[in-house]
Protein backbone atom coordinates (compact mmCIF):
# COMPACT_ATOMS: atom_id res chain seq x y z
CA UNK A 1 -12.26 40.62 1.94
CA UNK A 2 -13.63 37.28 0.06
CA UNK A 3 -15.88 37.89 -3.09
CA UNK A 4 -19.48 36.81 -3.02
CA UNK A 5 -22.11 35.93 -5.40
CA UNK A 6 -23.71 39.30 -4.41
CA UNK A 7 -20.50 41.34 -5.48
CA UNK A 8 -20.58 39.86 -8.82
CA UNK A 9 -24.15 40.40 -9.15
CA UNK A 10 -23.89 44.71 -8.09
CA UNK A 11 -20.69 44.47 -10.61
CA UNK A 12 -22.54 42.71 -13.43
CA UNK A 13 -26.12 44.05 -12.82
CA UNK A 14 -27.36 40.99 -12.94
CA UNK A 15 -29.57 38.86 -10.25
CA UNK A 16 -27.68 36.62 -7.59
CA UNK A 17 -29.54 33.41 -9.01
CA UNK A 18 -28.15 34.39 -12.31
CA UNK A 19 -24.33 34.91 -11.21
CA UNK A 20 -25.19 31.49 -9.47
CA UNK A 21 -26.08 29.35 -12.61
CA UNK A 22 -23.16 31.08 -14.79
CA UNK A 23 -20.75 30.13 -12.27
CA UNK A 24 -22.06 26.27 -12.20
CA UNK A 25 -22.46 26.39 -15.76
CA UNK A 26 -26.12 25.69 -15.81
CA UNK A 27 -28.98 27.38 -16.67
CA UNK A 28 -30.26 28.94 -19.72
CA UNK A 29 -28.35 32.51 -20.69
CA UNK A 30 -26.71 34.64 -23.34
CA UNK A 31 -23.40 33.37 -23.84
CA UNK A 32 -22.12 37.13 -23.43
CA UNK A 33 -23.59 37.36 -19.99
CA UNK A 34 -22.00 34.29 -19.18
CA UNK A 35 -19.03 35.45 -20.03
CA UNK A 36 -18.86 38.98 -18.39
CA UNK A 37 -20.38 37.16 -15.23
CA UNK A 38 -16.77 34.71 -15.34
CA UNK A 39 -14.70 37.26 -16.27
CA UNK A 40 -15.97 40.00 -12.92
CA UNK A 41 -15.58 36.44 -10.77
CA UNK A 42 -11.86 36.64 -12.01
CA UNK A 43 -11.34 39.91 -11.33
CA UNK A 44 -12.97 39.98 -8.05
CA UNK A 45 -10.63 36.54 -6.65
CA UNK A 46 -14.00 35.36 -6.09
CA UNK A 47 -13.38 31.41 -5.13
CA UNK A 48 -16.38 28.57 -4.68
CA UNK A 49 -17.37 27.81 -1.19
CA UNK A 50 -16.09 23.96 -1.74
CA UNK A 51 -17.33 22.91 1.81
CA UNK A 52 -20.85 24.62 1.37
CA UNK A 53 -20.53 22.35 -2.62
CA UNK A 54 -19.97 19.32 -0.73
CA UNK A 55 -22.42 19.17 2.02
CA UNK A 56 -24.83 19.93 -1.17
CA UNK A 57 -23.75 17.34 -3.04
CA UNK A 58 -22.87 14.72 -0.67
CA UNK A 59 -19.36 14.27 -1.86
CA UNK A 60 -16.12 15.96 -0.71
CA UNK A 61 -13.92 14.45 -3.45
CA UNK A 62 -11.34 12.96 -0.50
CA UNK A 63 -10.36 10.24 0.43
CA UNK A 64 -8.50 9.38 3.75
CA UNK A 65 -5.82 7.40 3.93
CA UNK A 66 -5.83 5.83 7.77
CA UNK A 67 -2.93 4.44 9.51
CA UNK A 68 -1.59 3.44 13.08
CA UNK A 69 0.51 5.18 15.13
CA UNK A 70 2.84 2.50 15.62
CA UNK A 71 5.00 2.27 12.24
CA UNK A 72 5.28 -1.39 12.26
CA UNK A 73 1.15 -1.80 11.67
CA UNK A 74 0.88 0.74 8.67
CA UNK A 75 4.10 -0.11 6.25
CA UNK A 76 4.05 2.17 3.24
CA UNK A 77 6.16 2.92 -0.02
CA UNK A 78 6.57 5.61 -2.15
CA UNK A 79 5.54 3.19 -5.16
CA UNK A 80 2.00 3.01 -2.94
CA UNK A 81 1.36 6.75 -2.33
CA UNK A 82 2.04 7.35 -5.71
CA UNK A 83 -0.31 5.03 -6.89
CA UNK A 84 -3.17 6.43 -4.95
CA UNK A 85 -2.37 10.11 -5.94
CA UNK A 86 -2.01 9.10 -9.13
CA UNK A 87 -5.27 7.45 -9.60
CA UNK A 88 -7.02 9.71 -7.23
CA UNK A 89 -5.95 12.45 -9.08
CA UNK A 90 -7.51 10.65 -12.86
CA UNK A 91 -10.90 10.80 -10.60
CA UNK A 92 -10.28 14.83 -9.44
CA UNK A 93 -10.13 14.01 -6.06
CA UNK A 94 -6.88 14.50 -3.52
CA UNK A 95 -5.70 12.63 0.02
CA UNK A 96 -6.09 13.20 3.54
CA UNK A 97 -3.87 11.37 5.79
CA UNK A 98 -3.61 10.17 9.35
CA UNK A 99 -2.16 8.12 11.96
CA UNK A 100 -4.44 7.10 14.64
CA UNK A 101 -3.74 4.96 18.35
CA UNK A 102 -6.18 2.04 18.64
CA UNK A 103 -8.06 3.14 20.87
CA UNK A 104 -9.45 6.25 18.26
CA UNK A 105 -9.47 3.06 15.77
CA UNK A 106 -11.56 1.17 17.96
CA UNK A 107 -13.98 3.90 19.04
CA UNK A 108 -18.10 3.29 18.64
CA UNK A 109 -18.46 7.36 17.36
CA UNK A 110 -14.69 7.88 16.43
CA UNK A 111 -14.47 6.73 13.16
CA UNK A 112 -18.01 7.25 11.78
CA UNK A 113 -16.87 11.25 12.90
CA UNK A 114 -14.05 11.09 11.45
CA UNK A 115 -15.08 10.37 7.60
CA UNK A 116 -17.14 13.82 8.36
CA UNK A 117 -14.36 15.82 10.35
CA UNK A 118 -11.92 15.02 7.93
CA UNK A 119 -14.13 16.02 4.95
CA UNK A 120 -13.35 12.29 3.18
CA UNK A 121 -16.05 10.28 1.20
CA UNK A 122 -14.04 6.98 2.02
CA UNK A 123 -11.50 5.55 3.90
CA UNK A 124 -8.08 3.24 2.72
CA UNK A 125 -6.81 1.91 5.45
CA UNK A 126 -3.23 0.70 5.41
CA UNK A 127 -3.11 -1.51 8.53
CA UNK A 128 -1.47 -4.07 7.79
CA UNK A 129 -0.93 -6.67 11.06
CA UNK A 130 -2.14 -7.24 14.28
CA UNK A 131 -5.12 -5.52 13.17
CA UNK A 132 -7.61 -4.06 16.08
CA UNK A 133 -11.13 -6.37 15.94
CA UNK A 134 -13.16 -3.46 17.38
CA UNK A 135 -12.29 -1.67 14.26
CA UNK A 136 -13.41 -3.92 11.96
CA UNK A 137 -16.81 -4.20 13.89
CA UNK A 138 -16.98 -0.20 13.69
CA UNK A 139 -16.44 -0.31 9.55
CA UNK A 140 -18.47 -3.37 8.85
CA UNK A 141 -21.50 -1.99 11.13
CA UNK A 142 -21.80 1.31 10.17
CA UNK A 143 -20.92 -0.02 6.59
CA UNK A 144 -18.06 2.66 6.21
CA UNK A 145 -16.98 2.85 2.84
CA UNK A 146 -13.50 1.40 3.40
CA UNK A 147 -10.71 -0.79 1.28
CA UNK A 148 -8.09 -2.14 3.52
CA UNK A 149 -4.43 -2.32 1.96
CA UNK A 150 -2.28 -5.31 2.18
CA UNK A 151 -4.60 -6.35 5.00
CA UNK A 152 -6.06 -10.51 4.27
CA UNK A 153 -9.59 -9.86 5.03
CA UNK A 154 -12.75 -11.74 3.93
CA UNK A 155 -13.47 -8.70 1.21
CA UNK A 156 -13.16 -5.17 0.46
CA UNK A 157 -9.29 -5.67 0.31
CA UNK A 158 -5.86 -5.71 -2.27
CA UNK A 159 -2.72 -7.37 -1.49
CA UNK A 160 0.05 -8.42 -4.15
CA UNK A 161 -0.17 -11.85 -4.84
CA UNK A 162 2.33 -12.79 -2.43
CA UNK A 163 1.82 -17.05 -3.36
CA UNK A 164 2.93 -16.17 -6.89
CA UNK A 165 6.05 -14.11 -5.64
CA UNK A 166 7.28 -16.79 -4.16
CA UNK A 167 6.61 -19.22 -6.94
CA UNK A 168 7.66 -16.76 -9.47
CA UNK A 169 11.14 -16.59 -7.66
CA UNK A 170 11.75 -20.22 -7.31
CA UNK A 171 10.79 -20.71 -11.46
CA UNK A 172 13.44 -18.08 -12.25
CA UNK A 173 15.60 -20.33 -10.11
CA UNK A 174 14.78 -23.60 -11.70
CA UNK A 175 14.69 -22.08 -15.12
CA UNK A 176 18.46 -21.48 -14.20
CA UNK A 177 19.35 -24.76 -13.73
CA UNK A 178 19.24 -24.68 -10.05
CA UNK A 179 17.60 -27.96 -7.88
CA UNK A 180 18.83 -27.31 -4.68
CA UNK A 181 16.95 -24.00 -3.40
CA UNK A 182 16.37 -23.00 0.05
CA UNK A 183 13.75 -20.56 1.29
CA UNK A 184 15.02 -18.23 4.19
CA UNK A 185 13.28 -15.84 6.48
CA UNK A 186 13.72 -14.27 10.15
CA UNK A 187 11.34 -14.93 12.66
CA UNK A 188 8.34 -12.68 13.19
CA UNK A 189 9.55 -9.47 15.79
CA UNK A 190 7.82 -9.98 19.01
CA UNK A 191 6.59 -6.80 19.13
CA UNK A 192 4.02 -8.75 16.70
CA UNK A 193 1.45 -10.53 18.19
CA UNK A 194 0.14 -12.11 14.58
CA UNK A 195 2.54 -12.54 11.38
CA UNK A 196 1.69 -11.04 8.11
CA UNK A 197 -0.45 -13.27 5.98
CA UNK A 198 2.79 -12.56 2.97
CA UNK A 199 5.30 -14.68 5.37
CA UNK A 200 2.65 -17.90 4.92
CA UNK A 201 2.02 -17.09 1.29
CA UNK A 202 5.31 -16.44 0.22
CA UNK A 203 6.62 -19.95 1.13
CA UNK A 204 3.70 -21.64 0.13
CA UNK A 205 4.13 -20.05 -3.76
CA UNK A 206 7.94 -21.47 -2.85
CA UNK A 207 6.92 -24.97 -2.21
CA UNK A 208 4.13 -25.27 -4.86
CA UNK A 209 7.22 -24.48 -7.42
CA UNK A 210 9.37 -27.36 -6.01
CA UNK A 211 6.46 -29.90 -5.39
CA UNK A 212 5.69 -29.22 -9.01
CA UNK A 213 9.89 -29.35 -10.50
CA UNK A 214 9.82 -32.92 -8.47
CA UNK A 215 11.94 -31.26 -5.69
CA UNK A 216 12.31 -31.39 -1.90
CA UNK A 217 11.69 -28.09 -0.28
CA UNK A 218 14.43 -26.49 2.03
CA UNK A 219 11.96 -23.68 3.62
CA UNK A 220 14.11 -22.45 7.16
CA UNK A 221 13.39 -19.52 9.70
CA UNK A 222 17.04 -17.78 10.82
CA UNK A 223 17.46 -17.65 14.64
CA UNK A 224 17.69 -13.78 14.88
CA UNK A 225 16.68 -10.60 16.50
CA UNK A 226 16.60 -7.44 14.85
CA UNK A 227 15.43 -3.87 15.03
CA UNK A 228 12.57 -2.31 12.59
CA UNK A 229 10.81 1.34 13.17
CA UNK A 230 8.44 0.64 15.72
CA UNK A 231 10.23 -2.06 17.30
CA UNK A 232 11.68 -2.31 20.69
CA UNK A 233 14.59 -4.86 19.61
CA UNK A 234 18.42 -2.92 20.57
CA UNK A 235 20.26 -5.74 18.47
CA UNK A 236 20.37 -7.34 15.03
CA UNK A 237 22.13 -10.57 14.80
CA UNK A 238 21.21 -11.47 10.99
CA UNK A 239 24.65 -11.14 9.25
CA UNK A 240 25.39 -13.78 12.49
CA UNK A 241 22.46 -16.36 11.55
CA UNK A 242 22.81 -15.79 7.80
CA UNK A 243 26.99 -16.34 8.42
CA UNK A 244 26.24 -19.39 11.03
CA UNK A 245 23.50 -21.05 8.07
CA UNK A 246 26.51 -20.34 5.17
CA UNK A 247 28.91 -22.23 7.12
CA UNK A 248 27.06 -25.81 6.69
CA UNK A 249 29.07 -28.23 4.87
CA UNK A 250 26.33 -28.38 1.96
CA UNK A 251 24.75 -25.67 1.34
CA UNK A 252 22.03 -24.82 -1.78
CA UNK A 253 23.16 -23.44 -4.83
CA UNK A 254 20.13 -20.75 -4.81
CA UNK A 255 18.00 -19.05 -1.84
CA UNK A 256 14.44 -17.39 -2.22
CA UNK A 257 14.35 -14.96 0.37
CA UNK A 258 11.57 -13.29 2.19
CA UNK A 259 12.14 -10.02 1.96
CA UNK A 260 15.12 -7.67 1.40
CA UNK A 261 15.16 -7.37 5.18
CA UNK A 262 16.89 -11.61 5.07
CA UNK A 263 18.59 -10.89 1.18
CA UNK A 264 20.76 -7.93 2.37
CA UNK A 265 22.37 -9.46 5.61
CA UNK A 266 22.86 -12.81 3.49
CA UNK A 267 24.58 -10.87 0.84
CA UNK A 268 26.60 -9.12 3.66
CA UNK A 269 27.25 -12.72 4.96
CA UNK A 270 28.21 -13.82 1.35
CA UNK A 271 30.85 -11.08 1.72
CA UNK A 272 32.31 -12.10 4.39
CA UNK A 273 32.82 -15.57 3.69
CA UNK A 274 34.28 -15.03 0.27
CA UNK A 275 31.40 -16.66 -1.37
CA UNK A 276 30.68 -15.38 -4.72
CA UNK A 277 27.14 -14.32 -5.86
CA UNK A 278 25.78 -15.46 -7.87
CA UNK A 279 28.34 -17.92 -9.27
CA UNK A 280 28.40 -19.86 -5.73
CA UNK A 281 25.20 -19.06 -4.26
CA UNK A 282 21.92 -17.09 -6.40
CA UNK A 283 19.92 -15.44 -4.33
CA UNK A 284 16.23 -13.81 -5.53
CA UNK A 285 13.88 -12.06 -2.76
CA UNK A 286 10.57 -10.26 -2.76
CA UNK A 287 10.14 -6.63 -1.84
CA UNK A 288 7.84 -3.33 -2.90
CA UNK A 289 11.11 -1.92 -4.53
CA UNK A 290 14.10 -3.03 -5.77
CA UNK A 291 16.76 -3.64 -2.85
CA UNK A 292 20.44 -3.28 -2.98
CA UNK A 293 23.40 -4.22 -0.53
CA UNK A 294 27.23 -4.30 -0.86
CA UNK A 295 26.50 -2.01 -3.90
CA UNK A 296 24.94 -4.97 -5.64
CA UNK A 297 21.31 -4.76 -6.74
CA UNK A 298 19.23 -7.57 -5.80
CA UNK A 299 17.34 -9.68 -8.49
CA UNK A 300 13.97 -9.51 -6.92
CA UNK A 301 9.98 -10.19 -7.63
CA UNK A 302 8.39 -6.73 -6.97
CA UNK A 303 4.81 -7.05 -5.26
CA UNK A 304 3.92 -3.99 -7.77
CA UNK A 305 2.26 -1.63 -4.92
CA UNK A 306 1.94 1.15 -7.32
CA UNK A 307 -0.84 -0.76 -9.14
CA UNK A 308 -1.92 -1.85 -5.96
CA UNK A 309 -2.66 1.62 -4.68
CA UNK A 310 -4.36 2.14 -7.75
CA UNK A 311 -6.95 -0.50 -7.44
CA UNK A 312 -7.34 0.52 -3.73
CA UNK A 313 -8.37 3.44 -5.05
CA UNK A 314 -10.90 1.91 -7.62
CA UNK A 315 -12.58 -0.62 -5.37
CA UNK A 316 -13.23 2.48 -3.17
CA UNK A 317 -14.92 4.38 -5.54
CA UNK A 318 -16.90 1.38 -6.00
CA UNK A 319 -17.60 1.06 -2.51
CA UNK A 320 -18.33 4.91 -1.99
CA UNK A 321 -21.70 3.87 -4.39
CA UNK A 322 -22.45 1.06 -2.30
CA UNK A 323 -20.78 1.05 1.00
CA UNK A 324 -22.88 -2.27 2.11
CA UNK A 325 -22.44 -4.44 -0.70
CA UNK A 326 -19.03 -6.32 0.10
CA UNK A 327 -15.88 -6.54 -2.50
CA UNK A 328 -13.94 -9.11 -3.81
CA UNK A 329 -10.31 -9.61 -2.56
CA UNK A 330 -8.25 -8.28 -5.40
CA UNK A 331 -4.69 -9.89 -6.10
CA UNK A 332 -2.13 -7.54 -7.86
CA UNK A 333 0.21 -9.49 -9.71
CA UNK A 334 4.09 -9.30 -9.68
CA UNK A 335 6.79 -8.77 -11.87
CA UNK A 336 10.92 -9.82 -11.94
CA UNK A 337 13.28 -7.30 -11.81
CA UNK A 338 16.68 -7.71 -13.04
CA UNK A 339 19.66 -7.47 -10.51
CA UNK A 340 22.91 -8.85 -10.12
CA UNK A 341 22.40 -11.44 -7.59
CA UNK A 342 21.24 -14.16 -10.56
């Protein structure tokens, strides 16, 4: 049976509002009594009634991490989810997570309930594209105290800086040597309706580099179809387009790529063709971790999520004090990670 406050006081002979400010540590007592009152609270497994604390206190020391049910909405890393323990755990406070359909996401009385149900003082939300705009009605009129991950909103959001990746790839590039650089990417999966704000960005941090090295840009999107989780696609034809795009009779000497979802099937085409990396062709791409194919690791610009999640985390907290007043968007910066592709 659980230990009460009224166990330790018959075991202590003391009075329940006594056993009550020893075990909060408050009060005025004899340091002795203090310490037999801890010590019968051991011995009896009492535990705190942390639900009864919160609804006190206002605060439940969670926060929920919210995602969609369809996997190619919510991406997330390990580098991400360790971030947010990580700095949720400096502040004493732990995650709950979910993955919700739109229609929950969208509901009047859903999410309001849920900050409540799920015993969270805030919400991250890590939905990332084709984003439902009843749910950001819900947060922004009930003033939920909410940071959305990797999302491009107005405020109360953090994204890598996805203009300096690319721009930060192409300098490598040029710092090489390298004038002719192409910029290659797939096209957005249908099963999108809107493309991620990073596939604009990314090419525009490419073309400021060239515009600024005197250099004509050589940005292309790869005919292809291919399958992610989430997707509906039954066929991936990007070793095809990257092989058919190799083939050209003059090709760049260097490629920026989107993602490690275009670098690997172009290193795969690479290997096909006999073209040697990266004494024929150099290829740099962007990714939250570093990427590897053919058993080559890929030089790439890392977006840095584990900081990322970290400042989630902060701007929440500062949103948690003032749920109405709106945040900044907050650009992580990125870093170059060696590989063998440059």
């Amino acid at each position: 049976m659980k230990a009460t406050i009224k166990d330790i006081a018959e075991r202590t002979g003391v009075s329940h509002v006594t056993v009550s400010n020893a075990l909060r540590r408050s009060g005025r007592m004899a340091e002795d009594t203090r310490r037999r009152i801890l010590k019968a609270a051991n011995e009896l497994g009492y535990r705190p009634n942390t639900f009864a604390k919160a609804t006190r206190m206002g605060r439940f020391n969670a926060a929920g991490l919210l995602m969609s049910t369809f996997h190619g909405r919510s991406h997330i890393s390990f580098g991400l989810i360790d971030g947010i323990q990580g700095e949720l755990a400096a502040h004493e406070m732990h995650l709950v997570m979910s993955r919700l359909s739109d229609e929950k996401l969208t509901s009047e009385a859903n999410l309001p309930r849920l900050l409540r149900e799920w015993m969270t003082d805030g919400l991250l939300i890590n939905y990332n594209i084709d984003i439902p705009e009843g749910m950001v009605r819900v947060i922004r009129e009930h003033a939920l105290p909410s940071i959305w991950i990797n999302a491009d909103m107005e405020s109360d959001c953090v994204c890598p800086d996805d203009v300096g990746a690319g721009r930060l790839a192409t300098e490598q590039l040029l710092s090489r040597g390298h004038r002719r650089i192409a910029y290659l990417q797939y096209p957005t999966p249908t099963a999108h309706r809107k493309k991620h704000h990073s596939e604009q960005r990314r090419r525009e941090g490419y073309e400021q580099a060239m515009r600024s090295a005197g250099l004509t840009s050589e940005a292309e999107v790869l005919e292809a179809t291919w399958t992610r989780p989430g997707d509906v696609f039954e066929t991936d034809t990007r070793v095809e387009a990257a092989v058919q795009w190799l083939r050209r009779d003059v090709r760049p000497s260097a490629v920026v790529t989107y993602s490690s979802s275009v670098a690997q099937p172009l290193l795969h085409a690479t290997a096909l063709l006999g073209i040697r990396v990266p004494q024929e062709l150099a290829i740099l791409t962007v990714e939250d971790m570093p990427a590897a194919a053919q058993g080559v690791p890929i030089t790439t610009i890392d977006l840095n999520v584990e900081e990322m999640g970290r400042q989630a985390v902060r701007m929440l907290l500062q949103k948690i004090e003032a749920p109405a007043e709106p945040l900044a968007p907050t650009r992580v910066s990125v870093k170059l990670v060696a590989g063998q592709t440059f």
